[in-house]
C-alpha atoms as a PDB file:
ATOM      1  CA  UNK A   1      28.320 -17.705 -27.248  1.00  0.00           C
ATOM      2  CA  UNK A   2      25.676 -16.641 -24.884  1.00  0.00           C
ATOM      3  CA  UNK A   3      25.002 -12.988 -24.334  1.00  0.00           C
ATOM      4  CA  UNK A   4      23.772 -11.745 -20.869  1.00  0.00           C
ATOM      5  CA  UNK A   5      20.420  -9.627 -20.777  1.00  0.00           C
ATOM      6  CA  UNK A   6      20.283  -6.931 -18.003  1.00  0.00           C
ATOM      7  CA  UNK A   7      17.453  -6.076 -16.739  1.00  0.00           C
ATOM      8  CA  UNK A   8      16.619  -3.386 -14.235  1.00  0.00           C
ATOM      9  CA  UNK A   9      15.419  -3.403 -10.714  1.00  0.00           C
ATOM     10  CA  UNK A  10      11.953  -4.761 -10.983  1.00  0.00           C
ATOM     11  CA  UNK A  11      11.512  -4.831 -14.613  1.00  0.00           C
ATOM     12  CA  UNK A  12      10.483  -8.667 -14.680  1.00  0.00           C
ATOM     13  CA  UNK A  13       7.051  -9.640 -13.652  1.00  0.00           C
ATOM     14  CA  UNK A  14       8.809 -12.973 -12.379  1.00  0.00           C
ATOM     15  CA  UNK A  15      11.032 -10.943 -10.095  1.00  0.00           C
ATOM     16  CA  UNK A  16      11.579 -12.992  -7.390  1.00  0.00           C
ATOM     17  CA  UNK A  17      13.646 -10.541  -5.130  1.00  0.00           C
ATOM     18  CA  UNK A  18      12.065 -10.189  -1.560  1.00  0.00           C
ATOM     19  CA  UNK A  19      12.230  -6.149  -0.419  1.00  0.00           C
ATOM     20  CA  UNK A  20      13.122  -5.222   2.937  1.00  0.00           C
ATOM     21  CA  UNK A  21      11.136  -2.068   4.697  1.00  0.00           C
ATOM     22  CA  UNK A  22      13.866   0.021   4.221  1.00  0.00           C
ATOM     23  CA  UNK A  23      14.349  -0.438   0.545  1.00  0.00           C
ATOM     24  CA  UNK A  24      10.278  -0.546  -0.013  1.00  0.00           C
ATOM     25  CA  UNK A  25      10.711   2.948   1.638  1.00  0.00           C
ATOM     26  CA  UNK A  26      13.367   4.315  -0.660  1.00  0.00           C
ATOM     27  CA  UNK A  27      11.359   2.413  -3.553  1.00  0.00           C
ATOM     28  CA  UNK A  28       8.678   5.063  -2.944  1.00  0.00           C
ATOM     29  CA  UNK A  29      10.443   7.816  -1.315  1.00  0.00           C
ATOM     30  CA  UNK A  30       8.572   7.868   1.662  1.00  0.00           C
ATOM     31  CA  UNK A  31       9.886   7.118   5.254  1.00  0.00           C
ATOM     32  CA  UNK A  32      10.191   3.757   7.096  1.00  0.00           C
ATOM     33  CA  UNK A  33       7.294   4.695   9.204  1.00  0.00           C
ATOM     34  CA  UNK A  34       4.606   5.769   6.592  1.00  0.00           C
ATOM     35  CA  UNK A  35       5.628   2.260   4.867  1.00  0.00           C
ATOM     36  CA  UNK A  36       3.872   0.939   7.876  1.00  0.00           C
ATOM     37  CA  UNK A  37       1.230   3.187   8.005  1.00  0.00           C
ATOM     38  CA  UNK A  38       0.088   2.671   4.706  1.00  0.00           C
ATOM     39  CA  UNK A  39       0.325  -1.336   5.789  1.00  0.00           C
ATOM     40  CA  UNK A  40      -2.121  -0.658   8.242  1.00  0.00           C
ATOM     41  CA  UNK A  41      -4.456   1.395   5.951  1.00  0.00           C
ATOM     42  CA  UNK A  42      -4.661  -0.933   2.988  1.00  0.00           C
ATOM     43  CA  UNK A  43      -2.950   1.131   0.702  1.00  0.00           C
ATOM     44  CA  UNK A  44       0.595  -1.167   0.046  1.00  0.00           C
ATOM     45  CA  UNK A  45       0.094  -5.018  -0.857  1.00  0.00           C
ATOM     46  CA  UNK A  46       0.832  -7.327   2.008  1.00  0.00           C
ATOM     47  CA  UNK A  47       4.148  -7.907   3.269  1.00  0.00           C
ATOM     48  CA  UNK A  48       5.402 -11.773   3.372  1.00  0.00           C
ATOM     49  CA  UNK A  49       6.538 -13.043   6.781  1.00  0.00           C
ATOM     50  CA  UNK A  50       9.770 -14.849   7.228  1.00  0.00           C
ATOM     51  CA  UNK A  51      10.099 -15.541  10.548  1.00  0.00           C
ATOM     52  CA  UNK A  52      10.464 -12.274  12.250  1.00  0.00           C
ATOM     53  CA  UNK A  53      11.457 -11.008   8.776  1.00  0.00           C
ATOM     54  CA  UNK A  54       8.256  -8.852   7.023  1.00  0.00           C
ATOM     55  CA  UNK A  55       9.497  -8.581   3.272  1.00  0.00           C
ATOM     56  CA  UNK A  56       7.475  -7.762  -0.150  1.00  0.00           C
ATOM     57  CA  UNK A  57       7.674  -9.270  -3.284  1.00  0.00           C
ATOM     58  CA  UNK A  58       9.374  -6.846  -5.869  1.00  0.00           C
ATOM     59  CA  UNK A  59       7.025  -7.973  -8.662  1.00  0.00           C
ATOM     60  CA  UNK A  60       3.847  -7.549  -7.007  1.00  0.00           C
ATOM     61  CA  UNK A  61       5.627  -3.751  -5.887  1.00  0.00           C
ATOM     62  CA  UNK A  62       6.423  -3.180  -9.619  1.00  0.00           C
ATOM     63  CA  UNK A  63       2.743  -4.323 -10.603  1.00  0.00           C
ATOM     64  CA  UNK A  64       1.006  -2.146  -7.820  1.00  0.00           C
ATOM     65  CA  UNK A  65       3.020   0.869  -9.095  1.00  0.00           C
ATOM     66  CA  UNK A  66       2.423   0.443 -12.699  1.00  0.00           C
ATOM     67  CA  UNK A  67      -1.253   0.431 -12.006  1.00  0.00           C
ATOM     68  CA  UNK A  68      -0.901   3.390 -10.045  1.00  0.00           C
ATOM     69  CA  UNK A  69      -0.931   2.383  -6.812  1.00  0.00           C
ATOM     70  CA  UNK A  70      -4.449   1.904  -6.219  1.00  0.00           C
ATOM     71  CA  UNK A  71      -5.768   0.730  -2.619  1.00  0.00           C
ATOM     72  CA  UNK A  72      -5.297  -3.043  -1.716  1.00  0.00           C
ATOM     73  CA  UNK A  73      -8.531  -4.764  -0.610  1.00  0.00           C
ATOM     74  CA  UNK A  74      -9.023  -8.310   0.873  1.00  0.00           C
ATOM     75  CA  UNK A  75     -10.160  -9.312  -2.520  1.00  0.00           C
ATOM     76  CA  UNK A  76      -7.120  -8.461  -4.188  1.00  0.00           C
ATOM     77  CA  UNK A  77      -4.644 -10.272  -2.311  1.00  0.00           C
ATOM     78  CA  UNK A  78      -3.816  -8.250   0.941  1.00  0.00           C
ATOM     79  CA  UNK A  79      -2.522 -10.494   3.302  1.00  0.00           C
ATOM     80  CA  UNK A  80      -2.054  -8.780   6.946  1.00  0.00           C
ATOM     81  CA  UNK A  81       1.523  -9.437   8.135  1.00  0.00           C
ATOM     82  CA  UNK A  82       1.565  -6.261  10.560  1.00  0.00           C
ATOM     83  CA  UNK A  83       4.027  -3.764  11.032  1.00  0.00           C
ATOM     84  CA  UNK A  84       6.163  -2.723  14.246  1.00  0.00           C
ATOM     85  CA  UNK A  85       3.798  -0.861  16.650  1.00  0.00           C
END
């Protein structure tokens, strides 16, 4: 018999979940509209696009926090998707 392995949200370095705004908000208990802010400064990893959808991956959220959130640069993968203006 095969046993199921839970895992938490974002546990997995493979996570392939996509996070809306609104969750990426709650994620770091800030509000929907410093989510974007911090988009514009650099200091959250790119967003994907989807069409008109902006989403983020949950692993590369989970990595960013556990190295303690440090500023994203063009080097290190910041894509510019843009936020609502």
């Amino acid at each position: 018999m095969v046993e199921a392995v839970k895992q938490g949200p974002a546990t997995n370095a493979a996570d392939p979940r996509l996070l809306a705004v609104g969750e990426v908000a709650r994620l770091l208990s800030i509000s929907i509209r410093a989510t974007w802010k911090f988009v514009a400064a650099g200091r959250l990893p790119a967003p994907v696009r989807l069409g008109r959808s902006v989403r983020w991956r949950a692993a590369e959220l989970d990595a960013w926090i556990s190295a303690g959130c440090p500023e994203v640069t063009a080097e290190s993968g910041a894509r510019g998707a843009g936020g609502r203006r």
